[in-house]
N, C-alpha and C. Protein backbone atom coordinates (compact mmCIF):
# COMPACT_ATOMS: atom_id res chain seq x y z
N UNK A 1 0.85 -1.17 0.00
CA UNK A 1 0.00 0.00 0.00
C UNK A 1 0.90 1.23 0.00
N UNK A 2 0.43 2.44 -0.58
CA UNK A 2 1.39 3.44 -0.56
C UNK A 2 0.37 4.28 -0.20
N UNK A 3 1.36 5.59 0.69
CA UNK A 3 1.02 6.67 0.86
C UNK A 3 0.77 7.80 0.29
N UNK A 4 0.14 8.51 0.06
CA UNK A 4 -0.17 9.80 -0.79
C UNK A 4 -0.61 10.92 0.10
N UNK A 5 0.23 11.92 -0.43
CA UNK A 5 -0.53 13.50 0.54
C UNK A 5 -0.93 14.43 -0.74
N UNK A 6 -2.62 14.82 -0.12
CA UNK A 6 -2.59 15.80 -1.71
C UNK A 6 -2.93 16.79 -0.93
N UNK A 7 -3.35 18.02 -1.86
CA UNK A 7 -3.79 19.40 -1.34
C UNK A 7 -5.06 19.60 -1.58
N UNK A 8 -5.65 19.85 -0.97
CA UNK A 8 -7.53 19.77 -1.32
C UNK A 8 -8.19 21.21 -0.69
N UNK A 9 -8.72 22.20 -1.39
CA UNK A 9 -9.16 23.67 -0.30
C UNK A 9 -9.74 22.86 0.55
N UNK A 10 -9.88 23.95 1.61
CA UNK A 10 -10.46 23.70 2.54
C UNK A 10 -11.99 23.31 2.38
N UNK A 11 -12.84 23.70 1.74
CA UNK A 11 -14.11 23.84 1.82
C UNK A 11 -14.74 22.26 0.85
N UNK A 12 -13.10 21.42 0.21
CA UNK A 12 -13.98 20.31 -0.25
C UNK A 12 -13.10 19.43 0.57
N UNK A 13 -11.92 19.55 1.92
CA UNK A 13 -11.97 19.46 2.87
C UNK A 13 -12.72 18.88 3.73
N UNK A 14 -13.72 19.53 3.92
CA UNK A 14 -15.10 19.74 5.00
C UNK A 14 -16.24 18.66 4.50
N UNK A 15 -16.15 19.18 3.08
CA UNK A 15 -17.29 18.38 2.61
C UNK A 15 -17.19 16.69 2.75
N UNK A 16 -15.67 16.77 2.50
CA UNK A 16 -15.43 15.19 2.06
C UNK A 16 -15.51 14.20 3.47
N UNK A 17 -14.91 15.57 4.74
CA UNK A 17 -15.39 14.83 5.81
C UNK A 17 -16.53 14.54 6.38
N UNK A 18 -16.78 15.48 6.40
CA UNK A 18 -18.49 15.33 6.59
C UNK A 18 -19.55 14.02 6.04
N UNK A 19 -19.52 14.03 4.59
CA UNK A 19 -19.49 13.19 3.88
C UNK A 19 -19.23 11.74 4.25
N UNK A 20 -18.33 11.63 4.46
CA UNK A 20 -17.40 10.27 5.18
C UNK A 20 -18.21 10.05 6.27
N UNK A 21 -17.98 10.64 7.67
CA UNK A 21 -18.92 10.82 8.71
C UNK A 21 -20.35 10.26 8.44
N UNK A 22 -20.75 10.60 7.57
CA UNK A 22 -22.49 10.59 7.38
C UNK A 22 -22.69 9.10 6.94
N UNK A 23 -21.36 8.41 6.42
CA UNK A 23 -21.74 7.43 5.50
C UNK A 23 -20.74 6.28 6.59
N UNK A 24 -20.31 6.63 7.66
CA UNK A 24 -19.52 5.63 8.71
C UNK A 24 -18.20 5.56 7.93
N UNK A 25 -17.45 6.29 7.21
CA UNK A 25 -16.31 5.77 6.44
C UNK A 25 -15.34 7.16 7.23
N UNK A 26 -14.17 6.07 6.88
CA UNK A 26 -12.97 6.96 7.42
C UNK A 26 -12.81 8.53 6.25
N UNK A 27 -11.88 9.36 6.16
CA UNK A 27 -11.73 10.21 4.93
C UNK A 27 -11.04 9.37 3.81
N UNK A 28 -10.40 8.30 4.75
CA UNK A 28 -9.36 7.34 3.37
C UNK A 28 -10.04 6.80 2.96
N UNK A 29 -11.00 5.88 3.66
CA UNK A 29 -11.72 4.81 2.67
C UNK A 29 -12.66 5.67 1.63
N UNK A 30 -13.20 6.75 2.07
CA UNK A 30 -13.78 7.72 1.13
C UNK A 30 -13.38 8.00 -0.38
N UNK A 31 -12.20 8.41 -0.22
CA UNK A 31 -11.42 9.05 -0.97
C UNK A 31 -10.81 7.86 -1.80
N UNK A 32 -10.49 6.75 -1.25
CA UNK A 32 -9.95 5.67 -1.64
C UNK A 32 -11.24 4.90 -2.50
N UNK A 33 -12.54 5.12 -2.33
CA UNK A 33 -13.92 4.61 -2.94
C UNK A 33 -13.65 5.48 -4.25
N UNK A 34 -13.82 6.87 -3.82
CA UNK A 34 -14.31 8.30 -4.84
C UNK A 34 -12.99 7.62 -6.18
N UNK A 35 -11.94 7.45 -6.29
CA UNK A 35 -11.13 7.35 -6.50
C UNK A 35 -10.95 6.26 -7.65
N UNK A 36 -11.46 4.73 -6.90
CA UNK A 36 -11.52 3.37 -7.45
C UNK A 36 -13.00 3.89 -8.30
N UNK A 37 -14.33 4.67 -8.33
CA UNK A 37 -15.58 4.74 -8.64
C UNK A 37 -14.88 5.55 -10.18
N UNK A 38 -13.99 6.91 -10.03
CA UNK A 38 -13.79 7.43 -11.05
C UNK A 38 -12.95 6.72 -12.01
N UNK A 39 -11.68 5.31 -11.54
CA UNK A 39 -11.20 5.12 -12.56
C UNK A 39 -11.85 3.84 -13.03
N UNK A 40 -12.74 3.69 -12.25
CA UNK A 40 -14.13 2.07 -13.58
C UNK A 40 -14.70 3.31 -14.02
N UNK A 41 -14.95 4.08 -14.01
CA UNK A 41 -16.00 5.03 -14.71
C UNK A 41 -15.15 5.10 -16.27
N UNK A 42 -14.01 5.69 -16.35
CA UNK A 42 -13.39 6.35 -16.98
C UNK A 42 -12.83 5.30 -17.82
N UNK A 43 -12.21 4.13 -17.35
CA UNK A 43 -12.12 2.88 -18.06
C UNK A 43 -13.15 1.96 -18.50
N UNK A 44 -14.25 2.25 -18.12
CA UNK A 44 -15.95 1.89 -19.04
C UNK A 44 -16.03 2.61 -20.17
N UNK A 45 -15.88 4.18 -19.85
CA UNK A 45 -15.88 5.09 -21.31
C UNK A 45 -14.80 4.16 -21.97
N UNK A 46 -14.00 4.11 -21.69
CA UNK A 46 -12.78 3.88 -23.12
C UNK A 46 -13.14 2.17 -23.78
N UNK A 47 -13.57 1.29 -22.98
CA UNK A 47 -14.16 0.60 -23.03
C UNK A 47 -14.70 0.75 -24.54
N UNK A 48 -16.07 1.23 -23.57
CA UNK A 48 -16.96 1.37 -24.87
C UNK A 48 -17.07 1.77 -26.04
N UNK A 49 -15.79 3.14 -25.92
CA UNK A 49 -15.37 3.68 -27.33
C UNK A 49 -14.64 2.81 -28.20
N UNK A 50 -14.08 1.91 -27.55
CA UNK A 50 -13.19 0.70 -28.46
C UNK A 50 -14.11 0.25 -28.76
N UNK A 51 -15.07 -0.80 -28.01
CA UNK A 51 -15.95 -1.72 -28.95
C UNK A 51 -16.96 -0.62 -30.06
N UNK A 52 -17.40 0.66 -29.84
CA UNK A 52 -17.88 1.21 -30.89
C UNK A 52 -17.08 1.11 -32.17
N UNK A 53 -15.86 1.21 -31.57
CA UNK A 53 -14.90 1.34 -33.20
C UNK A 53 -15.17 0.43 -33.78
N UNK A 54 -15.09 -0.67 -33.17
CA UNK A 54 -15.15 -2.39 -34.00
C UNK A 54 -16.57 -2.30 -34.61
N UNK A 55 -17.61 -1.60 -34.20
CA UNK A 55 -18.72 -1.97 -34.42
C UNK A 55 -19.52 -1.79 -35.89
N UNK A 56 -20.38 -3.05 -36.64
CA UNK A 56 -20.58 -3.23 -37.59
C UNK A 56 -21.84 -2.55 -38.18
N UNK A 57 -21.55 -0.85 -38.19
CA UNK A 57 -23.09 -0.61 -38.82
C UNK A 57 -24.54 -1.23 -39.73
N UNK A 58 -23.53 -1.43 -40.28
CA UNK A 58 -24.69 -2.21 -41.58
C UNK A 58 -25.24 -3.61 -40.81
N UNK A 59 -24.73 -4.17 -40.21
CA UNK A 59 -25.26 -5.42 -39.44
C UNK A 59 -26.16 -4.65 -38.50
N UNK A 60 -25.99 -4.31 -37.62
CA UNK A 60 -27.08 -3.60 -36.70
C UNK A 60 -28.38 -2.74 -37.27
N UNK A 61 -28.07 -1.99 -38.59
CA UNK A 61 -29.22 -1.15 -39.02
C UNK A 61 -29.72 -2.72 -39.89
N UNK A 62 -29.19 -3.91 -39.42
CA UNK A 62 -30.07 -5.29 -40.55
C UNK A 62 -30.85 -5.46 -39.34
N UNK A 63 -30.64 -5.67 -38.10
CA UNK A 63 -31.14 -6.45 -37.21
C UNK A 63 -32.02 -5.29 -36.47
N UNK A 64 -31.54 -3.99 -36.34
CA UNK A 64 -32.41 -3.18 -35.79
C UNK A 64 -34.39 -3.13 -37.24
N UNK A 65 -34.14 -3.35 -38.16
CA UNK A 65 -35.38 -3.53 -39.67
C UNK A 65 -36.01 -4.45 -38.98
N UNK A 66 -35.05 -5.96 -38.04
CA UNK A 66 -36.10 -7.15 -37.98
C UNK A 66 -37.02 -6.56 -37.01
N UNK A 67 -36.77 -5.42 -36.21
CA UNK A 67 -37.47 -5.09 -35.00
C UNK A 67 -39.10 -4.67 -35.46
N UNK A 68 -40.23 -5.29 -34.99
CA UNK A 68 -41.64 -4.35 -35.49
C UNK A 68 -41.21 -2.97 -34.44
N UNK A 69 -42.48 -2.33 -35.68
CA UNK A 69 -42.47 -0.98 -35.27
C UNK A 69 -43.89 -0.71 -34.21
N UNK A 70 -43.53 -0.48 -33.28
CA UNK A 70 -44.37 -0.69 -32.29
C UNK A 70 -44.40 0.14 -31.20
N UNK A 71 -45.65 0.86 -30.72
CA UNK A 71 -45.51 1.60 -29.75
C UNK A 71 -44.93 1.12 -28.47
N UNK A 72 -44.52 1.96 -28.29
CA UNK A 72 -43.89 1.21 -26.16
C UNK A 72 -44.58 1.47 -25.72
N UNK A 73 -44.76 0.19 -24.73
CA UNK A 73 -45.51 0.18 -23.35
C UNK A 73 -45.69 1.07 -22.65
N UNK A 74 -46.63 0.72 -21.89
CA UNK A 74 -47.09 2.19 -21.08
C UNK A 74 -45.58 2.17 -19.62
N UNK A 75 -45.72 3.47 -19.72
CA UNK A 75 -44.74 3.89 -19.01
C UNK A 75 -42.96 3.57 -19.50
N UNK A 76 -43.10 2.65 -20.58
CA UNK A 76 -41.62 3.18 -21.70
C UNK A 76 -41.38 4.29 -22.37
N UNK A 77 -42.34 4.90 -22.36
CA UNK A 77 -42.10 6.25 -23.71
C UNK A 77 -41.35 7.21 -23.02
N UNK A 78 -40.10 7.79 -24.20
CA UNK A 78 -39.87 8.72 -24.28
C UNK A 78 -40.17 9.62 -23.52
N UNK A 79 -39.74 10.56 -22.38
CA UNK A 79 -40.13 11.82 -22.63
C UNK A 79 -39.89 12.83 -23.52
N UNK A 80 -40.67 13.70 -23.19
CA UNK A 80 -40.74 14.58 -24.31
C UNK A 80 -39.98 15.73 -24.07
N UNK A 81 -39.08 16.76 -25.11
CA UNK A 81 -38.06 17.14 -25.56
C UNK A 81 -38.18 18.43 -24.45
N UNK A 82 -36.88 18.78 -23.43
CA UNK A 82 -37.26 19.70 -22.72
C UNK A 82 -36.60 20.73 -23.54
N UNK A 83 -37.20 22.04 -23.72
CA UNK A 83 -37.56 23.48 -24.05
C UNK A 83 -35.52 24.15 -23.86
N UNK A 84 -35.74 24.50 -25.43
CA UNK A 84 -34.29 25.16 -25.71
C UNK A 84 -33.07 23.58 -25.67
N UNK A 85 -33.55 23.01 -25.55
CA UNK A 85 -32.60 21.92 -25.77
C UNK A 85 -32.62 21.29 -27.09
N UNK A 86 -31.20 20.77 -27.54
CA UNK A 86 -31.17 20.20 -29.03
C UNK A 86 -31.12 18.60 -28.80
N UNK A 87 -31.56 18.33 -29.91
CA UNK A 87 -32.07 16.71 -30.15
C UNK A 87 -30.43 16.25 -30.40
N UNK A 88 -30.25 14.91 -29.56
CA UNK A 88 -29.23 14.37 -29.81
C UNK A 88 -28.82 13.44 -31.34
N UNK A 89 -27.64 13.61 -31.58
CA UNK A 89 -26.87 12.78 -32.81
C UNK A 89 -27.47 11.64 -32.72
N UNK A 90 -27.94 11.23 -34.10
CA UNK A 90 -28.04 9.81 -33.90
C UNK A 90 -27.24 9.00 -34.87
């Protein structure tokens, strides 16, 4: 195990203890969670951007055709587009 000292303001400091406190965790195991949570996060993105690369358009727009076209179930739909916002890339 190794040691690390970082510099953190004061005021995310406070928070992080506090934080910790509220949740029974030391500031290390905290910080040591926050830490292990951001680098699966960040290694999921890259993840996924690799298998996108590989990925076979024309096969998927075959298999997405076999799909019927069909309303979704109640309580699947979409919401609807919130105000000043742009429609995402598809």
């Amino acid at each position: 195990m190794t040691t690390l000292s970082i510099r953190v303001p004061d005021s995310l400091h406070r928070a992080i203890k506090e934080l910790a406190a509220k949740d029974g965790d030391s500031m290390n195991q905290f910080l040591v969670t926050a830490a292990a949570e951001k680098l699966a996060a960040m290694e999921t993105v890259d993840d996924l951007r690799q298998r996108a690369a590989r990925a076979n358009l024309k096969e998927f727009d075959r298999l997405l055709s076999l799909v019927p076209d069909a309303e979704p179930d109640r309580g699947d739909e979409m919401p609807p587009p919130k105000r000043g916002r742009t429609k995402r890339r598809s």
